[in-house]
C-alpha atoms as a PDB file:
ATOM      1  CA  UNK A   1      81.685  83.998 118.616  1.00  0.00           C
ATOM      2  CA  UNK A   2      84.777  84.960 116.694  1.00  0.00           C
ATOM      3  CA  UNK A   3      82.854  85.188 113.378  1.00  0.00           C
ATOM      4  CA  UNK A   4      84.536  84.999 109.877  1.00  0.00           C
ATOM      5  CA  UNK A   5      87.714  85.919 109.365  1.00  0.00           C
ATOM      6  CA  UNK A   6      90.024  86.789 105.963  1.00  0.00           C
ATOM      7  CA  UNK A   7      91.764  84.039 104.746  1.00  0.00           C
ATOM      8  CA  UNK A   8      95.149  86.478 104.259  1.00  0.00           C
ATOM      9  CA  UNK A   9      95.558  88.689 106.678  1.00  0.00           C
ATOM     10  CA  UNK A  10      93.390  87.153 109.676  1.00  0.00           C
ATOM     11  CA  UNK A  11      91.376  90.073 110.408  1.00  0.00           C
ATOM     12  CA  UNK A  12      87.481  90.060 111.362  1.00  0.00           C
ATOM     13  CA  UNK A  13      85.637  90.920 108.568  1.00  0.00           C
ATOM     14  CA  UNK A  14      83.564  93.532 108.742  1.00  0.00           C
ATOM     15  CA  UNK A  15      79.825  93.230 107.943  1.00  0.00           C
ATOM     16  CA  UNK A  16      79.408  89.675 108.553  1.00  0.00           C
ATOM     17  CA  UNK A  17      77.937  88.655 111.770  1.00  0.00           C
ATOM     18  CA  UNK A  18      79.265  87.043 114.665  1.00  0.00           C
ATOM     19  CA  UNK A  19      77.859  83.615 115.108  1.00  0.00           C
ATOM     20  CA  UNK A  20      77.590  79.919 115.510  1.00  0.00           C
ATOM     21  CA  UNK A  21      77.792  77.404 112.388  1.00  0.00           C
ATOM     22  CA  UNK A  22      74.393  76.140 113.085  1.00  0.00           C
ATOM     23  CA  UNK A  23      73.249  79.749 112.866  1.00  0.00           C
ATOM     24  CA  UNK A  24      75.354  80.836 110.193  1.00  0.00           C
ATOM     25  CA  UNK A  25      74.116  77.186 108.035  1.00  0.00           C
ATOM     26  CA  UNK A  26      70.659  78.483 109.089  1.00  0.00           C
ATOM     27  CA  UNK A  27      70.952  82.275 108.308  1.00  0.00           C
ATOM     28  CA  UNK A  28      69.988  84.663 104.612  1.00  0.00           C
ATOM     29  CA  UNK A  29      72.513  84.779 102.358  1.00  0.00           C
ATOM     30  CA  UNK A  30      72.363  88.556 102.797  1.00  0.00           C
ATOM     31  CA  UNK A  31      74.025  87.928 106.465  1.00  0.00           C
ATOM     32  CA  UNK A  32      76.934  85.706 105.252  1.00  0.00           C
ATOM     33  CA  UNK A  33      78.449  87.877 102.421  1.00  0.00           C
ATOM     34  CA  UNK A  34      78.899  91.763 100.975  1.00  0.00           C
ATOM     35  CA  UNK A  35      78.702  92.760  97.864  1.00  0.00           C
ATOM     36  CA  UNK A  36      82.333  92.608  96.635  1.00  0.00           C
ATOM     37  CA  UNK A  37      84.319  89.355  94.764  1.00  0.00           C
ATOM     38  CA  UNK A  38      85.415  87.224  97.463  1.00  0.00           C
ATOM     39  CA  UNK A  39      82.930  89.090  99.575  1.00  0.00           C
ATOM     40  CA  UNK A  40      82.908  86.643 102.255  1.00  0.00           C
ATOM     41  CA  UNK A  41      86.060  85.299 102.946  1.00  0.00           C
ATOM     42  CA  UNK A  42      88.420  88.518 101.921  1.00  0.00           C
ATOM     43  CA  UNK A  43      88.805  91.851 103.136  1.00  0.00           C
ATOM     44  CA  UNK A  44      88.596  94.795 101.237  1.00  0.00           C
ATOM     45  CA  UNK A  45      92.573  95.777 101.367  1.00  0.00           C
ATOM     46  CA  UNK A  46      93.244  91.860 100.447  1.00  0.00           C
ATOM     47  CA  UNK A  47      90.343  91.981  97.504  1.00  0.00           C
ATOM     48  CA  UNK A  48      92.390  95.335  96.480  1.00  0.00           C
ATOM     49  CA  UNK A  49      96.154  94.161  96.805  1.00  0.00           C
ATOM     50  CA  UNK A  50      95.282  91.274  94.774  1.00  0.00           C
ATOM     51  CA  UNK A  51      93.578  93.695  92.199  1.00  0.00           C
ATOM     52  CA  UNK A  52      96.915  95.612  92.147  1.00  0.00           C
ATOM     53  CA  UNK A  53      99.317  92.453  91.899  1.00  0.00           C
ATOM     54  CA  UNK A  54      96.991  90.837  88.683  1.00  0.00           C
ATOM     55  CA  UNK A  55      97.500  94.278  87.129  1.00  0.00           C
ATOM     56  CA  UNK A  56     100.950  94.635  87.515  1.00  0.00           C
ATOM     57  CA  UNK A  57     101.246  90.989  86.693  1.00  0.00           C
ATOM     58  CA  UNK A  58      99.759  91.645  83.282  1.00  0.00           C
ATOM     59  CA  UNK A  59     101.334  94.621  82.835  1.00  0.00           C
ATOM     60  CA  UNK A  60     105.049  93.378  83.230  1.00  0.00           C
ATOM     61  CA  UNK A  61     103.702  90.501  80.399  1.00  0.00           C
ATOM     62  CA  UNK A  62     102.795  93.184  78.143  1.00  0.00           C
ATOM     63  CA  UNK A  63     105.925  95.317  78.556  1.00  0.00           C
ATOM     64  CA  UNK A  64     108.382  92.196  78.250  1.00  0.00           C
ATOM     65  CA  UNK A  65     107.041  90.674  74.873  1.00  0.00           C
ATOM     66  CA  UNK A  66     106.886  94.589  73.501  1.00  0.00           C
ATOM     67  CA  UNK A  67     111.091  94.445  74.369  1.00  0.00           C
ATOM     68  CA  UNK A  68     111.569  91.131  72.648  1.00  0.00           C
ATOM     69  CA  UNK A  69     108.968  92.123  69.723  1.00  0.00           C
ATOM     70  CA  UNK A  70     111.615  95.124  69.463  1.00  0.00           C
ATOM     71  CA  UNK A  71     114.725  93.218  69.720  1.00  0.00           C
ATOM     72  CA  UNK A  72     113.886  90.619  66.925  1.00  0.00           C
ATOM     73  CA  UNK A  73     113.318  93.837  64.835  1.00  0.00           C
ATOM     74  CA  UNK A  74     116.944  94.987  65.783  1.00  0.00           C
ATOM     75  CA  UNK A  75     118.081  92.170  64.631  1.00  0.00           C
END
């Protein structure tokens, strides 16, 4: 079986078993997931890049409304 792969980059991902949908409908919930958000269709360097890109996403927010906060005070 090829087993579950990441929805980004395509890789296997690790800690999920290999098998069937039958057997994977049929299985724990233990055996279909780790303990990490999007623990069972992400890998970790996915889960973390998207981490990163929120972040940085936020951050940029924060910095741009501090410049226009600053030049309405120029002003």
């Amino acid at each position: 079986r090829k087993g579950a792969v990441c929805g980004d980059c395509k890789i296997s991902l690790p800690g999920i078993k290999h098998m069937s949908n039958p057997e994977f409908k049929n299985c724990k919930k233990r055996e279909k997931t780790v303990a990490r958000a999007y623990g069972g269709s992400r890998c970790a360097n996915c889960v973390r890049q998207r981490i990163v890109r929120a972040f940085l996403v936020e951050e940029q927010k924060i910095v741009k409304k501090v410049l226009a906060e600053k030049g309405r005070k120029s002003k």
